[in-house]
C-alpha atoms as a PDB file:
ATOM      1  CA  UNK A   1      25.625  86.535 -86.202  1.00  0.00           C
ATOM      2  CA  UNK A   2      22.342  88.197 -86.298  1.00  0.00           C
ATOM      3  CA  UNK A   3      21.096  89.471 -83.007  1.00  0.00           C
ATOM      4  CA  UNK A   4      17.885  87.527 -82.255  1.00  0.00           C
ATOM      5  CA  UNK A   5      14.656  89.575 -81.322  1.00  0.00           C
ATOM      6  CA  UNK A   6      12.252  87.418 -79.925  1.00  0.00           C
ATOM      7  CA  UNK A   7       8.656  88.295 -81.913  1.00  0.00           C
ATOM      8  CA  UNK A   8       7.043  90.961 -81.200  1.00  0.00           C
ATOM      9  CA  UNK A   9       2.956  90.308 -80.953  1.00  0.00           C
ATOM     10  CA  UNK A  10       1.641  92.969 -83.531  1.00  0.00           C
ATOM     11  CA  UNK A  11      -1.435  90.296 -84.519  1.00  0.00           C
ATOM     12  CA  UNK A  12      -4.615  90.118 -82.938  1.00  0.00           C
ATOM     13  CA  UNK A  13      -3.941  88.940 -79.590  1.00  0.00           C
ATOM     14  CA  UNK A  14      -6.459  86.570 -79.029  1.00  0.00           C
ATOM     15  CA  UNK A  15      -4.392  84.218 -81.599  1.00  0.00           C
ATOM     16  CA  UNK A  16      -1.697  83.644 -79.320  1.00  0.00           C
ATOM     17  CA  UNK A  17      -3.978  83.086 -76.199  1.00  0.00           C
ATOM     18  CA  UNK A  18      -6.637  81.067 -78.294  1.00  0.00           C
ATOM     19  CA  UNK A  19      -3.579  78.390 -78.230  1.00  0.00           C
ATOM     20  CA  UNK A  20      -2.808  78.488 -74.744  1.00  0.00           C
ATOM     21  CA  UNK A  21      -5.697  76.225 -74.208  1.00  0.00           C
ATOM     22  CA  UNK A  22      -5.974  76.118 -70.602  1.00  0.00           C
ATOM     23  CA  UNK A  23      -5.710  79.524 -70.114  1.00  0.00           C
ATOM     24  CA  UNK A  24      -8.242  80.398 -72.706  1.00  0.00           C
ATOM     25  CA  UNK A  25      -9.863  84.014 -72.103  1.00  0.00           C
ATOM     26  CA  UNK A  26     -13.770  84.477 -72.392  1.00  0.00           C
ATOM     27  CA  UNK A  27     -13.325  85.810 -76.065  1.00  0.00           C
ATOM     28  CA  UNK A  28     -17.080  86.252 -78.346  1.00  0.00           C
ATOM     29  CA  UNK A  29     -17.041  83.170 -80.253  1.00  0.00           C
ATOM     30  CA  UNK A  30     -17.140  85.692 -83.630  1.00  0.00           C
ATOM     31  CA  UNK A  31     -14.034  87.231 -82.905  1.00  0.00           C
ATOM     32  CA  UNK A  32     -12.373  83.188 -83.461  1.00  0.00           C
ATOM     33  CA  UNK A  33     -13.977  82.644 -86.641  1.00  0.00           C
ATOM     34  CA  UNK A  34     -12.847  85.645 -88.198  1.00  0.00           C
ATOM     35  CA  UNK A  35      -9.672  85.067 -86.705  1.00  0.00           C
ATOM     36  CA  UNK A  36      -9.157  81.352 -87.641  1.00  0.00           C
ATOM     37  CA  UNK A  37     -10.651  82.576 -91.652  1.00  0.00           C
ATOM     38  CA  UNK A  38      -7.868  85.369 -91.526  1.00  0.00           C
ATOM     39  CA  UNK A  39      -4.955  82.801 -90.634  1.00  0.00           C
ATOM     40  CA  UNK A  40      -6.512  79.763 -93.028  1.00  0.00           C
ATOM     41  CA  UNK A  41      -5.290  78.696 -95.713  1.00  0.00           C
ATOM     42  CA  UNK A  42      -5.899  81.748 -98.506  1.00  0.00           C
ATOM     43  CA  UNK A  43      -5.635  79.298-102.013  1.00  0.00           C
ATOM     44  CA  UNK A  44      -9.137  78.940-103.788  1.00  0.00           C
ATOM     45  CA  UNK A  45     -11.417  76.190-102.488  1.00  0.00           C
ATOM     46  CA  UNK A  46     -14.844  75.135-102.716  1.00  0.00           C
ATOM     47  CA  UNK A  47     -17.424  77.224-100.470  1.00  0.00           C
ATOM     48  CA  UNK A  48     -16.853  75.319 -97.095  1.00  0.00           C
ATOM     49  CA  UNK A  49     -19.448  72.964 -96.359  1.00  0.00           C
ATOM     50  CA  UNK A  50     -22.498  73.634 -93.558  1.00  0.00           C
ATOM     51  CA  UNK A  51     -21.184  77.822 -93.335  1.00  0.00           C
ATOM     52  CA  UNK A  52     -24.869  78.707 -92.959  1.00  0.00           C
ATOM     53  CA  UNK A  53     -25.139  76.613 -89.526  1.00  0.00           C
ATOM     54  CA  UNK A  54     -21.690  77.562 -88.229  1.00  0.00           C
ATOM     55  CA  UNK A  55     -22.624  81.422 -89.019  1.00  0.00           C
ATOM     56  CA  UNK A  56     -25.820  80.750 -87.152  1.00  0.00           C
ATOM     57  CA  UNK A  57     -24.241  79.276 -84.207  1.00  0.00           C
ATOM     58  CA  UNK A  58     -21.497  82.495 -84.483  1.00  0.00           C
ATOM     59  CA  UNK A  59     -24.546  84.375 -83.562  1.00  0.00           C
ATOM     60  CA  UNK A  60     -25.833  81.973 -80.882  1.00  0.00           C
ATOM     61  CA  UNK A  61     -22.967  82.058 -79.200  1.00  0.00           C
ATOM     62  CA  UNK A  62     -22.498  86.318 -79.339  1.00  0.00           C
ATOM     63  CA  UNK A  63     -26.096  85.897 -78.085  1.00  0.00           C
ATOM     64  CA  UNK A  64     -25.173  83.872 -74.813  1.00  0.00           C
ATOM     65  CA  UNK A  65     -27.364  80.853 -76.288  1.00  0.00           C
ATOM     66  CA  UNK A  66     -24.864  78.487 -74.766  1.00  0.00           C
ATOM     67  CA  UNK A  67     -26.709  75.637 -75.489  1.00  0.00           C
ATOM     68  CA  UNK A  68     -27.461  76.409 -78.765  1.00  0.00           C
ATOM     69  CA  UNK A  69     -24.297  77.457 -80.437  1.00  0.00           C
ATOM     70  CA  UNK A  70     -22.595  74.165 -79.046  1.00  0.00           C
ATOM     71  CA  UNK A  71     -25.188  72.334 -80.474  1.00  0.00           C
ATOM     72  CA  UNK A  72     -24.673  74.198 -83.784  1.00  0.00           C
ATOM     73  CA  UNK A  73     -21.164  74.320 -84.001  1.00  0.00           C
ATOM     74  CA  UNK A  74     -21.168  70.566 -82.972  1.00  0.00           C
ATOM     75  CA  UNK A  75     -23.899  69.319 -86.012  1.00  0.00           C
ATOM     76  CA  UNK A  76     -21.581  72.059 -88.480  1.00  0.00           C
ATOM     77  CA  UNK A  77     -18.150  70.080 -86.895  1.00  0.00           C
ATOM     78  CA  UNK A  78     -19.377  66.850 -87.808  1.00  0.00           C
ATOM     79  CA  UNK A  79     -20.237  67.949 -91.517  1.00  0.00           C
ATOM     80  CA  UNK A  80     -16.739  69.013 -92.209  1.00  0.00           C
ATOM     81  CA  UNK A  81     -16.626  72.688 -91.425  1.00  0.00           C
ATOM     82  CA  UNK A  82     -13.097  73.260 -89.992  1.00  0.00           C
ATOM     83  CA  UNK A  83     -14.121  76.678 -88.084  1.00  0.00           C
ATOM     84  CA  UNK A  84     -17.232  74.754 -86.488  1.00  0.00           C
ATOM     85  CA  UNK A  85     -14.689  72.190 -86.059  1.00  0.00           C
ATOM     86  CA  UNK A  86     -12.475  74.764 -84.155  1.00  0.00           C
ATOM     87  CA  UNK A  87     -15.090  76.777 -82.195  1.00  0.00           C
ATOM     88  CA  UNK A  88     -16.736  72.993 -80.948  1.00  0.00           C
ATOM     89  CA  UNK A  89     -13.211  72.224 -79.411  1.00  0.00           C
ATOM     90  CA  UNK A  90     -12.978  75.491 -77.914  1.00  0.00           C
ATOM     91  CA  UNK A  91     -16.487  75.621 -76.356  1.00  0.00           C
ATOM     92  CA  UNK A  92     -15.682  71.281 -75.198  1.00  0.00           C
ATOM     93  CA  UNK A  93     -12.300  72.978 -73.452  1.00  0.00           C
ATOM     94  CA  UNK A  94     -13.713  75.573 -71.699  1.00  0.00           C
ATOM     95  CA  UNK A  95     -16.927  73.778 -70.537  1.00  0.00           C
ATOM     96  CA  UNK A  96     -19.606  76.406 -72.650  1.00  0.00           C
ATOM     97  CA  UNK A  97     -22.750  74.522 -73.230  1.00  0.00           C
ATOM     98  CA  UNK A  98     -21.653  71.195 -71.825  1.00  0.00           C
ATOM     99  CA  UNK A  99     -18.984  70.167 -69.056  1.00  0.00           C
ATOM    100  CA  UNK A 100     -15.565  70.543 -69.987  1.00  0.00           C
ATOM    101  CA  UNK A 101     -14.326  67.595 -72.351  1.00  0.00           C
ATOM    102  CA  UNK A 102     -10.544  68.470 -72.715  1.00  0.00           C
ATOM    103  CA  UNK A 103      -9.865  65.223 -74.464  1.00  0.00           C
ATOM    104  CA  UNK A 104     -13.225  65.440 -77.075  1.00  0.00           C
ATOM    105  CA  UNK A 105     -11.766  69.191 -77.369  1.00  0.00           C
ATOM    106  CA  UNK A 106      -8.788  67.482 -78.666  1.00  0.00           C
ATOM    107  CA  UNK A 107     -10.161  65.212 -80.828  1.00  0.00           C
ATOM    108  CA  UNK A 108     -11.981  67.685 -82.642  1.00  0.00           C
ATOM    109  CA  UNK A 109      -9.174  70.524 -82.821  1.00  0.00           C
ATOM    110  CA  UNK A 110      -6.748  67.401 -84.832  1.00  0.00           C
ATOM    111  CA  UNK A 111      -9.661  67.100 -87.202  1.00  0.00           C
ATOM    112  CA  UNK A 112      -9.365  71.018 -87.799  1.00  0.00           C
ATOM    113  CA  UNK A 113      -5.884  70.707 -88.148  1.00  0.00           C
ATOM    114  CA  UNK A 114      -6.095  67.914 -90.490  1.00  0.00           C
ATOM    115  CA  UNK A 115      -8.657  69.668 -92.135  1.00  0.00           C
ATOM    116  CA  UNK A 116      -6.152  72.586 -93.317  1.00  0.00           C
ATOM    117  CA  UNK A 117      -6.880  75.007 -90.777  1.00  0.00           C
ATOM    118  CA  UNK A 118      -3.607  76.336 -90.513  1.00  0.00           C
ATOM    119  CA  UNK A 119      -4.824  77.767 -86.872  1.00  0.00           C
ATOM    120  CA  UNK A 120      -5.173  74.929 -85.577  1.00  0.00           C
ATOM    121  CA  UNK A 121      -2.628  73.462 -86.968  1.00  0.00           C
ATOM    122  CA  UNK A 122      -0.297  76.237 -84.951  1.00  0.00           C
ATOM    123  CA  UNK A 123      -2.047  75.815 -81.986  1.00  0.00           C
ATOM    124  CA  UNK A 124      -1.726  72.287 -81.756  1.00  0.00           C
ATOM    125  CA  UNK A 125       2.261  73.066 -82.249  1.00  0.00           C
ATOM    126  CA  UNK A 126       1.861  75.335 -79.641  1.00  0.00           C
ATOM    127  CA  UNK A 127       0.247  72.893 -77.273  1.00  0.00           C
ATOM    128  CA  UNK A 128       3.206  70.231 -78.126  1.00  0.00           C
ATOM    129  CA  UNK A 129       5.931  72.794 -77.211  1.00  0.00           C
ATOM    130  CA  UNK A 130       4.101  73.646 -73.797  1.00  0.00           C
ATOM    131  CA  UNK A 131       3.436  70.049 -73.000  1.00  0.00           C
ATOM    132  CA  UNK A 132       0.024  71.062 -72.224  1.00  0.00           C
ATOM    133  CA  UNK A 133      -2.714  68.863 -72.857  1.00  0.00           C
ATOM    134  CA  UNK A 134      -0.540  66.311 -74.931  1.00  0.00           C
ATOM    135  CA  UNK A 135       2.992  65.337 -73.993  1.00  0.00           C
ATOM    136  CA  UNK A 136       5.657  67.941 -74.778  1.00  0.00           C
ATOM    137  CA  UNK A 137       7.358  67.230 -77.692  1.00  0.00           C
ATOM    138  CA  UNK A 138       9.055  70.055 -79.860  1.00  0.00           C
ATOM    139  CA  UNK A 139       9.814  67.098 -83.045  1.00  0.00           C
ATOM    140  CA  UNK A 140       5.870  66.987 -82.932  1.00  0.00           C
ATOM    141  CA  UNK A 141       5.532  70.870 -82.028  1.00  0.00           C
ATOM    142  CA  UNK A 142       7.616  71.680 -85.351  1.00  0.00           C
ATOM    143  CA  UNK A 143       5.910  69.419 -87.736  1.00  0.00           C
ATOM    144  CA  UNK A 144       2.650  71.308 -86.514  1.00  0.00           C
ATOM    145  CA  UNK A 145       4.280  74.721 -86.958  1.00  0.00           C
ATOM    146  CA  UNK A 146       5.745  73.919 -90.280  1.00  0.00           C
ATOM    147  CA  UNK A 147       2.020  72.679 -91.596  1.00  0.00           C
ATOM    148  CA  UNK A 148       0.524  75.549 -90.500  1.00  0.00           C
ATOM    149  CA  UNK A 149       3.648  77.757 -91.776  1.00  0.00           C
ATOM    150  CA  UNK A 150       3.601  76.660 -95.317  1.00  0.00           C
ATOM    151  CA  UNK A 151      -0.351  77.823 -95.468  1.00  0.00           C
ATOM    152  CA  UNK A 152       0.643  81.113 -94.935  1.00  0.00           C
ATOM    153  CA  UNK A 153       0.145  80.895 -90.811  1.00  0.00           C
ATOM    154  CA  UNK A 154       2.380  83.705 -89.614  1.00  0.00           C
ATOM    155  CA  UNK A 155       3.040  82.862 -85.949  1.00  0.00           C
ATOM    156  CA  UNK A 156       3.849  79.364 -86.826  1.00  0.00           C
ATOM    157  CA  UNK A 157       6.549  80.752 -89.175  1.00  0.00           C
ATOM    158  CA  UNK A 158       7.735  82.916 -86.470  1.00  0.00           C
ATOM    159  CA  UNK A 159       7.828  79.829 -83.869  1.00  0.00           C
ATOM    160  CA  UNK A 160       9.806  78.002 -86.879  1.00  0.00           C
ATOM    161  CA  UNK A 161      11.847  80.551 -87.279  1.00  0.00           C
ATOM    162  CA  UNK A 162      12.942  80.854 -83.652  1.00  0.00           C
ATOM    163  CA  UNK A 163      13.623  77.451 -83.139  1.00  0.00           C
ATOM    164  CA  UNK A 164      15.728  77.077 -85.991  1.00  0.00           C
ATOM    165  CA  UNK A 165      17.611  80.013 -85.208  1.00  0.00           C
ATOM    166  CA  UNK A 166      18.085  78.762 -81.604  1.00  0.00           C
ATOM    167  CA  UNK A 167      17.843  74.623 -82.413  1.00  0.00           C
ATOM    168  CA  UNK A 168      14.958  74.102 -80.435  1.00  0.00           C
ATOM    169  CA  UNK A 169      13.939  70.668 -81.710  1.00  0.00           C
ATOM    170  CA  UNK A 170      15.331  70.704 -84.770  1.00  0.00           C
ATOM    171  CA  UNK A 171      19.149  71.175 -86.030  1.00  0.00           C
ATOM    172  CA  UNK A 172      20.294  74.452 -85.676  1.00  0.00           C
ATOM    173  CA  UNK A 173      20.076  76.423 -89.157  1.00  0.00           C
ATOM    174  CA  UNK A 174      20.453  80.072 -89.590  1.00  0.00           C
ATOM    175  CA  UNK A 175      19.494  79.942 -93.211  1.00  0.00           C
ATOM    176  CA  UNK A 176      15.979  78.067 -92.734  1.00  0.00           C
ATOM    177  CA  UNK A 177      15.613  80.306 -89.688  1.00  0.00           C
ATOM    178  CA  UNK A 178      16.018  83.370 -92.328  1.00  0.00           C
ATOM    179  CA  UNK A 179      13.799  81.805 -94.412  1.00  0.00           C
ATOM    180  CA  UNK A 180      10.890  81.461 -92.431  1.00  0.00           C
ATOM    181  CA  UNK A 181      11.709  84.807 -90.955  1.00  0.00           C
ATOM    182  CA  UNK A 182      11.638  86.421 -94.264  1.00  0.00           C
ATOM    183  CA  UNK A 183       8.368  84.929 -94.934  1.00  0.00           C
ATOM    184  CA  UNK A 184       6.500  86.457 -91.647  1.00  0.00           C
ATOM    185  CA  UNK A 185       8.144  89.762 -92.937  1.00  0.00           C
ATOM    186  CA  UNK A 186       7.195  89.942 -96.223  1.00  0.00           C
ATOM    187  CA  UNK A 187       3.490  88.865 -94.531  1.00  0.00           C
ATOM    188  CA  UNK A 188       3.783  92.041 -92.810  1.00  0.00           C
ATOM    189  CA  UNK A 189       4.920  90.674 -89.214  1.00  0.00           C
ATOM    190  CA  UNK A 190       7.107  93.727 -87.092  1.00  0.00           C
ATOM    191  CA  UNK A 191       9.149  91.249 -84.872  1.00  0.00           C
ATOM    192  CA  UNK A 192      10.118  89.424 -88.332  1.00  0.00           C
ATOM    193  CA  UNK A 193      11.172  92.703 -90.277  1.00  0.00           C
ATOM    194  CA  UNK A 194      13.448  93.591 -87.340  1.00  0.00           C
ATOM    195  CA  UNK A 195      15.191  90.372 -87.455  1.00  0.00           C
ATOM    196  CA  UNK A 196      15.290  90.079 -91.398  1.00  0.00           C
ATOM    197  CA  UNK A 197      16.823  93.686 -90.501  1.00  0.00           C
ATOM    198  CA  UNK A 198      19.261  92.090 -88.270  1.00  0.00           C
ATOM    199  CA  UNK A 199      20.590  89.792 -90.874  1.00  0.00           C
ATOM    200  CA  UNK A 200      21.406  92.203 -93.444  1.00  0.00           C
ATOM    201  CA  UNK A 201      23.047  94.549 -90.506  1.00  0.00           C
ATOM    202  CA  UNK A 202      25.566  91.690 -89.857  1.00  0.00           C
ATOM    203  CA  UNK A 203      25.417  89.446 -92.604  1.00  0.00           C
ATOM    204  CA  UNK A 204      25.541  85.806 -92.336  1.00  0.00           C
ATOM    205  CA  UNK A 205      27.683  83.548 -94.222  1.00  0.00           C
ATOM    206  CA  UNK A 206      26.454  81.322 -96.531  1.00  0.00           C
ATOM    207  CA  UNK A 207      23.261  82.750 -95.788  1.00  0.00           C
ATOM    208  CA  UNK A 208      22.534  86.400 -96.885  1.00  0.00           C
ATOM    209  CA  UNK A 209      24.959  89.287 -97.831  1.00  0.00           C
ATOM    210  CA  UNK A 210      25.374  92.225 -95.302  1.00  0.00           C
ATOM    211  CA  UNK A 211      23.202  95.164 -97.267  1.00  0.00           C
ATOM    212  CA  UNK A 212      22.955  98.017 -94.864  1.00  0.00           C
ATOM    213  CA  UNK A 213      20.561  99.466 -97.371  1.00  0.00           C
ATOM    214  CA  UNK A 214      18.473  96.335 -97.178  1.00  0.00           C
ATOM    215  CA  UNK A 215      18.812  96.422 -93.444  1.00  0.00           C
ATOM    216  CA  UNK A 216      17.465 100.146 -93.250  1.00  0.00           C
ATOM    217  CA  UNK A 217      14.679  99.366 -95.392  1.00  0.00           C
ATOM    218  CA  UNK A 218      13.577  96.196 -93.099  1.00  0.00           C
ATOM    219  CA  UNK A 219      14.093  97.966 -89.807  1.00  0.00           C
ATOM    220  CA  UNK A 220      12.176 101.241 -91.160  1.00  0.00           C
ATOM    221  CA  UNK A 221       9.074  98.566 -91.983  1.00  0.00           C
ATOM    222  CA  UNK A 222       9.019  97.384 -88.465  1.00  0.00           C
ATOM    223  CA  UNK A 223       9.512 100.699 -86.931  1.00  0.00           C
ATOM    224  CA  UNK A 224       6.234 101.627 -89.127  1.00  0.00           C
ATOM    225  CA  UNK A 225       4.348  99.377 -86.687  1.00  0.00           C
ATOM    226  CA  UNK A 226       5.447 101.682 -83.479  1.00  0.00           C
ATOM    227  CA  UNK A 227       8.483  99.300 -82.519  1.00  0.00           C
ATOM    228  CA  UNK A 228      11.225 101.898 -80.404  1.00  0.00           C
ATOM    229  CA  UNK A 229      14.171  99.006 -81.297  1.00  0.00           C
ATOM    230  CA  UNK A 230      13.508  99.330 -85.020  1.00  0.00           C
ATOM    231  CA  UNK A 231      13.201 103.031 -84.797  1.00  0.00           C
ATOM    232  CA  UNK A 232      16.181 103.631 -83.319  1.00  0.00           C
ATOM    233  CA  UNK A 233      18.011 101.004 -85.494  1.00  0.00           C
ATOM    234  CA  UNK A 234      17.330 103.099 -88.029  1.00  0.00           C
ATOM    235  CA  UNK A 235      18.388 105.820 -86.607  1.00  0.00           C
ATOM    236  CA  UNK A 236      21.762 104.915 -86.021  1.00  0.00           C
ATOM    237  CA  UNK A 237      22.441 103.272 -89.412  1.00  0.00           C
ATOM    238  CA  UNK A 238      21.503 106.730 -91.029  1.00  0.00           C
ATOM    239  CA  UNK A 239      23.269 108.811 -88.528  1.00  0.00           C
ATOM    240  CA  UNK A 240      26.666 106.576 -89.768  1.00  0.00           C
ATOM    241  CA  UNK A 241      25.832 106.512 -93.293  1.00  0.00           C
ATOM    242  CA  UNK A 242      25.318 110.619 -92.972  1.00  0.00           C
ATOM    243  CA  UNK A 243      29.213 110.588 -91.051  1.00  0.00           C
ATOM    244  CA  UNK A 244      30.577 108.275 -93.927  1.00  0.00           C
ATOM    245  CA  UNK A 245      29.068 110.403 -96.709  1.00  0.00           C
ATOM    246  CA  UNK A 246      30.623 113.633 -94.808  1.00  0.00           C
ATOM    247  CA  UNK A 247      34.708 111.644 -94.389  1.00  0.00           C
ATOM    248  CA  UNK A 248      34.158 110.684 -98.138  1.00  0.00           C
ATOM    249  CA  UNK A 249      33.608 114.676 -99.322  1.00  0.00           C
ATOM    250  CA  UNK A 250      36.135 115.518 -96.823  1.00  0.00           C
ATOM    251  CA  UNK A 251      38.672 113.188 -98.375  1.00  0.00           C
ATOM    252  CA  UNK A 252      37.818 113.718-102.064  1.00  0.00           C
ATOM    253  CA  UNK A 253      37.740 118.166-101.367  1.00  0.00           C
ATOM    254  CA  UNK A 254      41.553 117.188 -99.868  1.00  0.00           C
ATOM    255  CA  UNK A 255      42.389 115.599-102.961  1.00  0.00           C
ATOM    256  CA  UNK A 256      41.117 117.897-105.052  1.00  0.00           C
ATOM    257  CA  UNK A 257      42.787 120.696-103.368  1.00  0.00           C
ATOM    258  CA  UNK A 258      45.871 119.082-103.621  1.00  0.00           C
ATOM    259  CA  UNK A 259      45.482 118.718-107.133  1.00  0.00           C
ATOM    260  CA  UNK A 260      45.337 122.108-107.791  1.00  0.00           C
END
């Protein structure tokens, strides 16, 4: 059985606090557009509709024009632009430029979702596995997280990962957990690599192979991003391959000696 690592935040971490919602930090509005474009969908679209005004209320809103960049991001929202979309919940939550409107905030963050934006889309999974703001439900939480997983959403393969691994809402299922796993690793994620790592330490039947070579080559891309437990993972897996290498020459010198 692979030992599960719970993720390890090596993202921005204004992601994972943009979805807790109530607890929502005073973050510049910029710094949530540029994150929700990193974490979008990447395939080829056309240019997305009212970006001029949504830019314009970016800069409002870095500004302190309150008033202005909800108005902005609320006329952009309503034209289809899924970050204006986004940013208009956020400011309706938190009460920036109007009173707070958690319900409208709602509303508008399901029409990002549903418009592709595969941050929302997580963060709307999120808020279903919390039970905050909507009633908890993981069935509804993982449908979220696997929408925003399949566009390329790398927490939300994480969270699918982990509750697949641990059957949290869904039948347990170590190969769909790998799956997703392996996807948030190849995408770069540390926690992932040092779990895909895991799996080819131990092997899982019917699942993947144990490859210790595989395994040092996962855990040496996690330890890359400063992680001690991947680092010292590695560690030991070349300290034993160096021991197995030295019994081997030990055994074949003996042989050859008695050969002589």
């Amino acid at each position: 059985m692979p030992a599960l690592s719970l993720p390890r935040a090596n993202s921005a971490a204004s992601a994972r606090l943009l979805s807790c919602l109530s607890m929502l930090p005073s973050v510049a509005m910029a710094l949530v557009l540029m994150l929700a474009a990193t974490v979008s969908t990447a395939a080829p679209e056309r240019p997305a509709p009212a970006q001029a005004q949504t830019h314009a209320a970016v800069a409002d809103y870095d500004a302190g024009r309150f008033d202005a960049a909800f108005q902005g991001f609320a006329a952009a929202a309503r034209q289809g632009n899924r970050l204006a979309q986004f940013n208009y919940a956020m400011m309706l939550l938190r009460g920036e430029g109007t009173v707070a409107k958690p319900q409208e905030a709602l509303v508008w963050l399901r029409r990002a979702a549903d418009n592709q934006m595969t941050h929302a889309q997580y963060t709307l999974g999120d808020l279903y596995e919390r039970g905050q703001l909507v009633p908890k439900s993981l069935e509804q939480a993982n449908q979220w997280y696997e929408r925003a997983a399949q566009g390329g959403h790398v927490e939300a393969q994480m969270a699918l990962g982990t509750n697949y691994f641990t059957g949290r809402g869904v039948a347990k299922d170590y190969g769909k957990a790998f799956t997703w796993y392996s996807r948030a690793a190849t995408a770069g994620d540390g926690g992932a690599q040092y779990i895909v790592g895991s799996y080819y330490e131990r092997g899982e039947p019917g699942v993947v192979e144990k490859d210790i070579e595989q395994a040092k080559i996962w855990y040496a891309r996690s330890a890359a991003h400063g992680d001690p437990g991947s680092l010292a993972k590695l560690r030991s897996l070349l300290e034993e391959s160096v021991r197995a290498k030295g019994i081997t020459e030990g055994i074949n010198k003996g042989a050859d000696a008695k050969a002589m």
